[in-house]
Protein backbone atom coordinates (compact mmCIF):
# COMPACT_ATOMS: atom_id res chain seq x y z
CA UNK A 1 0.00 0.00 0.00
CA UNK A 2 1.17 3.37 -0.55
CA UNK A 3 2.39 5.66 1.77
CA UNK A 4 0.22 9.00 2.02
CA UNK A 5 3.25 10.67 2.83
CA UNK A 6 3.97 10.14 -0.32
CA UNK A 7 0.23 10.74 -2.14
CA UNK A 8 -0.18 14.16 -3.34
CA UNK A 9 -3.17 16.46 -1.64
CA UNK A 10 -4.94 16.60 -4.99
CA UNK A 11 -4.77 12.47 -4.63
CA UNK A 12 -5.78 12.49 -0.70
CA UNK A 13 -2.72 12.88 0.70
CA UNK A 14 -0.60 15.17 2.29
CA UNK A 15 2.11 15.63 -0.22
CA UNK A 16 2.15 19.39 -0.52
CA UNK A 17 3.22 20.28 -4.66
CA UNK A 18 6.17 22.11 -3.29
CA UNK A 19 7.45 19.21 -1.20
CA UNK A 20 6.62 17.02 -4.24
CA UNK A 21 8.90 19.02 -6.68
CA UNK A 22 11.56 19.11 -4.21
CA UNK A 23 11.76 15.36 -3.68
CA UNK A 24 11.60 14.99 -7.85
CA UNK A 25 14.75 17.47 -7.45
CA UNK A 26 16.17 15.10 -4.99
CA UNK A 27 15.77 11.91 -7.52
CA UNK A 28 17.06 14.08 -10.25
CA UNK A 29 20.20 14.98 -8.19
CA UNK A 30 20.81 11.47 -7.40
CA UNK A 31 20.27 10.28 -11.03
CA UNK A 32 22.46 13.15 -12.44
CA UNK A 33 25.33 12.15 -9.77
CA UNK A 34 25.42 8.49 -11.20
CA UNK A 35 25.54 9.72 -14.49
CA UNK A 36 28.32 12.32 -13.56
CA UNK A 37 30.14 9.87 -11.54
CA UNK A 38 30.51 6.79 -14.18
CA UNK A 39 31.09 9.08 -17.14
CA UNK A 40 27.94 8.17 -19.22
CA UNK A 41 27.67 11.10 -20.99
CA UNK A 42 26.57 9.56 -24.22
CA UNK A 43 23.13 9.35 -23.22
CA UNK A 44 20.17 8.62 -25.47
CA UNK A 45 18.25 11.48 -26.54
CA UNK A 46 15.25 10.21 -24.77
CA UNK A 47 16.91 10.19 -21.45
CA UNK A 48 18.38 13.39 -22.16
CA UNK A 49 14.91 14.71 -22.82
CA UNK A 50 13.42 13.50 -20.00
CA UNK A 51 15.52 14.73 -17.40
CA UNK A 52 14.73 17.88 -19.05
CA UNK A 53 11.41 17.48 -18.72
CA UNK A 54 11.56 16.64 -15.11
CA UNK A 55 13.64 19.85 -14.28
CA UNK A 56 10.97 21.67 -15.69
CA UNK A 57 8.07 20.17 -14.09
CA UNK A 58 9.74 20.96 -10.83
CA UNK A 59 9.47 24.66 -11.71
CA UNK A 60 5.64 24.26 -13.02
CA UNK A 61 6.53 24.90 -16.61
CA UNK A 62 5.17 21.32 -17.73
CA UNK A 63 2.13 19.20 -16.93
CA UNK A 64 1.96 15.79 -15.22
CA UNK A 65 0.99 14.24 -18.68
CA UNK A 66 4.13 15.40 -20.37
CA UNK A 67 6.31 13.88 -17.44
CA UNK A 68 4.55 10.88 -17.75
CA UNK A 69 5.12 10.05 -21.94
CA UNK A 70 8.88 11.17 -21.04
CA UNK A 71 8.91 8.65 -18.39
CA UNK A 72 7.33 6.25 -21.09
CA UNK A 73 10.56 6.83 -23.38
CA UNK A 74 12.93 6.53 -20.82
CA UNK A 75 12.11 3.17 -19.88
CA UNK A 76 11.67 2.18 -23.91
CA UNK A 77 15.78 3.36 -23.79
CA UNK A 78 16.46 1.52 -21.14
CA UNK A 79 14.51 -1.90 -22.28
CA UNK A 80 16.62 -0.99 -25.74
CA UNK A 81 19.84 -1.03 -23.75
CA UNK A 82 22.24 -3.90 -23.63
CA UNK A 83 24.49 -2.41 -20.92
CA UNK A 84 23.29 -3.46 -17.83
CA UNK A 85 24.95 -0.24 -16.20
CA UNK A 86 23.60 2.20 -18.21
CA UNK A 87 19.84 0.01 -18.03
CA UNK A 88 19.91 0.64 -14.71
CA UNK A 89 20.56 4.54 -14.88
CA UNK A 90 18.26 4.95 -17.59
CA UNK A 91 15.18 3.29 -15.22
CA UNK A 92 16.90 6.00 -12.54
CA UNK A 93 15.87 8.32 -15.01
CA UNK A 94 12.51 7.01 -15.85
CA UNK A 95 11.64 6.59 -12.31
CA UNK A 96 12.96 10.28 -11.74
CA UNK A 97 10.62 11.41 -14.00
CA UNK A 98 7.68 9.30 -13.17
CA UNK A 99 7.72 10.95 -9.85
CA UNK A 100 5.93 14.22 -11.49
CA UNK A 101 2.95 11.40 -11.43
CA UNK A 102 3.51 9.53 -7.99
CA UNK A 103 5.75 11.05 -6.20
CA UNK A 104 7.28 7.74 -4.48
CA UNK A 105 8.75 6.86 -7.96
CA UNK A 106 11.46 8.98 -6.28
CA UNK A 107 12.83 5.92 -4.24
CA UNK A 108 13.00 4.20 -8.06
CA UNK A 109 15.41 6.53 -9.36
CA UNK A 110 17.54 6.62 -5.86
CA UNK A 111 17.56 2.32 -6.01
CA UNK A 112 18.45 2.31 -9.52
CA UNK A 113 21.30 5.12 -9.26
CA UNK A 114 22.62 2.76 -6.37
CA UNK A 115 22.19 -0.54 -8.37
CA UNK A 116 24.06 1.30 -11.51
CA UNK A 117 27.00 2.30 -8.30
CA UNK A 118 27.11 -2.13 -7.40
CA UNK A 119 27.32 -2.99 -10.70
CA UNK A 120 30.37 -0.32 -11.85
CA UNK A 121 32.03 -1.90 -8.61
CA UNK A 122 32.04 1.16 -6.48
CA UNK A 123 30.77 1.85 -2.95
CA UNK A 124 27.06 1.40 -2.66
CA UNK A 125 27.52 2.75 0.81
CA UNK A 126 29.67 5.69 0.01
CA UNK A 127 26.97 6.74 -2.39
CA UNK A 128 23.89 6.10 0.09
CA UNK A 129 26.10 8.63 2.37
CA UNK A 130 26.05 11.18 -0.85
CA UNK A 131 22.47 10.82 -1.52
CA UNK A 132 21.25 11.46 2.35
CA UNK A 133 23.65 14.71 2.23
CA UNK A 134 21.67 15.66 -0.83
CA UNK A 135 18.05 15.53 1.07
CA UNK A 136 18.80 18.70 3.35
CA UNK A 137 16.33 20.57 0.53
CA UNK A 138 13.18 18.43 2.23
CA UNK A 139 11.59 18.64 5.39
CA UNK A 140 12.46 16.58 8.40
CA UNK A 141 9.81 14.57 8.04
CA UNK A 142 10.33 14.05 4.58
CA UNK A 143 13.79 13.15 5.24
CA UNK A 144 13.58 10.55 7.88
CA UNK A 145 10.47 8.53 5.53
CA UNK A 146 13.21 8.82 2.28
CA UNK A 147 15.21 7.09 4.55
CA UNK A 148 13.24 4.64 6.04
CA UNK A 149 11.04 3.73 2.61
CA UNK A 150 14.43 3.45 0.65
CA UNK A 151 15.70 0.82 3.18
CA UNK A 152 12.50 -1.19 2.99
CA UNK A 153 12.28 -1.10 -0.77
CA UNK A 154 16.11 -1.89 -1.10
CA UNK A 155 15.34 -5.04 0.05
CA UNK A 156 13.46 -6.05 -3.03
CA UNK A 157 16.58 -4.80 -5.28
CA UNK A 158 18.35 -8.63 -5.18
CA UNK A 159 21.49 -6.44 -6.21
CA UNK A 160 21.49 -4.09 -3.18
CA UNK A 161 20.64 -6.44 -0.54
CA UNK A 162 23.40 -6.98 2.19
């Protein structure tokens, strides 16, 4: 069941639209790190185009629907991909950008940045440090369920499980 932490206010929640574009921020940041950090900068134009697309949904300059048919041809790149690292940051991006539509799709993009760090052989833990740092932009509250939903939800990411 989802969280209502997580469910926007429109939805029934209590996801205010300025803490939901902050946490898409957050799963951009952490998505944009990966790629920054394993030097895929060759990126298909979809992906490309959809983190666009996010950035500008998190200033209000793009609907919901928009997000959502980027998010649809960011996972088409990464189901056209044969490298599994860049598969799994391409999903980070697709989940990144899903989050305009639920905004839990956030802990996608953060599990799939981290599965892309296992599987270039560098420190899963090092980077779970980096992304915490990067959620001082949220709320407390915010903070501490990022935390605690990631850890559950890693558990289903056979890859990231200790």
């Amino acid at each position: 069941m989802r969280n209502k932490s997580f469910v926007a206010e429109h939805g029934g929640g209590e996801l205010t639209l300025d803490n939901h574009r902050l946490l898409m921020k957050w799963a951009i940041t952490c998505t944009e790190h990966v790629v920054e950090q394993l030097n895929e900068e060759n990126l298909d134009i979809r992906l490309i185009q959809a983190l666009d697309i996010a950035k500008d949904w998190t200033k209000g300059n793009v609907n919901t629907g928009l997000a959502m048919e980027a998010a649809r041809q960011a996972h088409a790149a990464a189901r056209d991909c044969d490298d599994p690292v860049l598969k799994s940051i391409s999903r980070s991006i697709a989940q990144a950008v899903s989050s305009a539509h639920m905004a839990d799709h956030i802990l996608g993009a953060s599990l799939y940045a981290l599965k892309a760090i296992r599987q270039s052989e560098k420190s899963v833990q090092e980077e779970i440090e980096w992304q915490n740092r990067m959620l001082d932009i949220l709320p407390q509250q915010l903070i501490d369920l990022v935390i605690e939903t990631r850890e559950i939800k890693r558990q289903g990411f056979k890859v990231l499980k200790e």
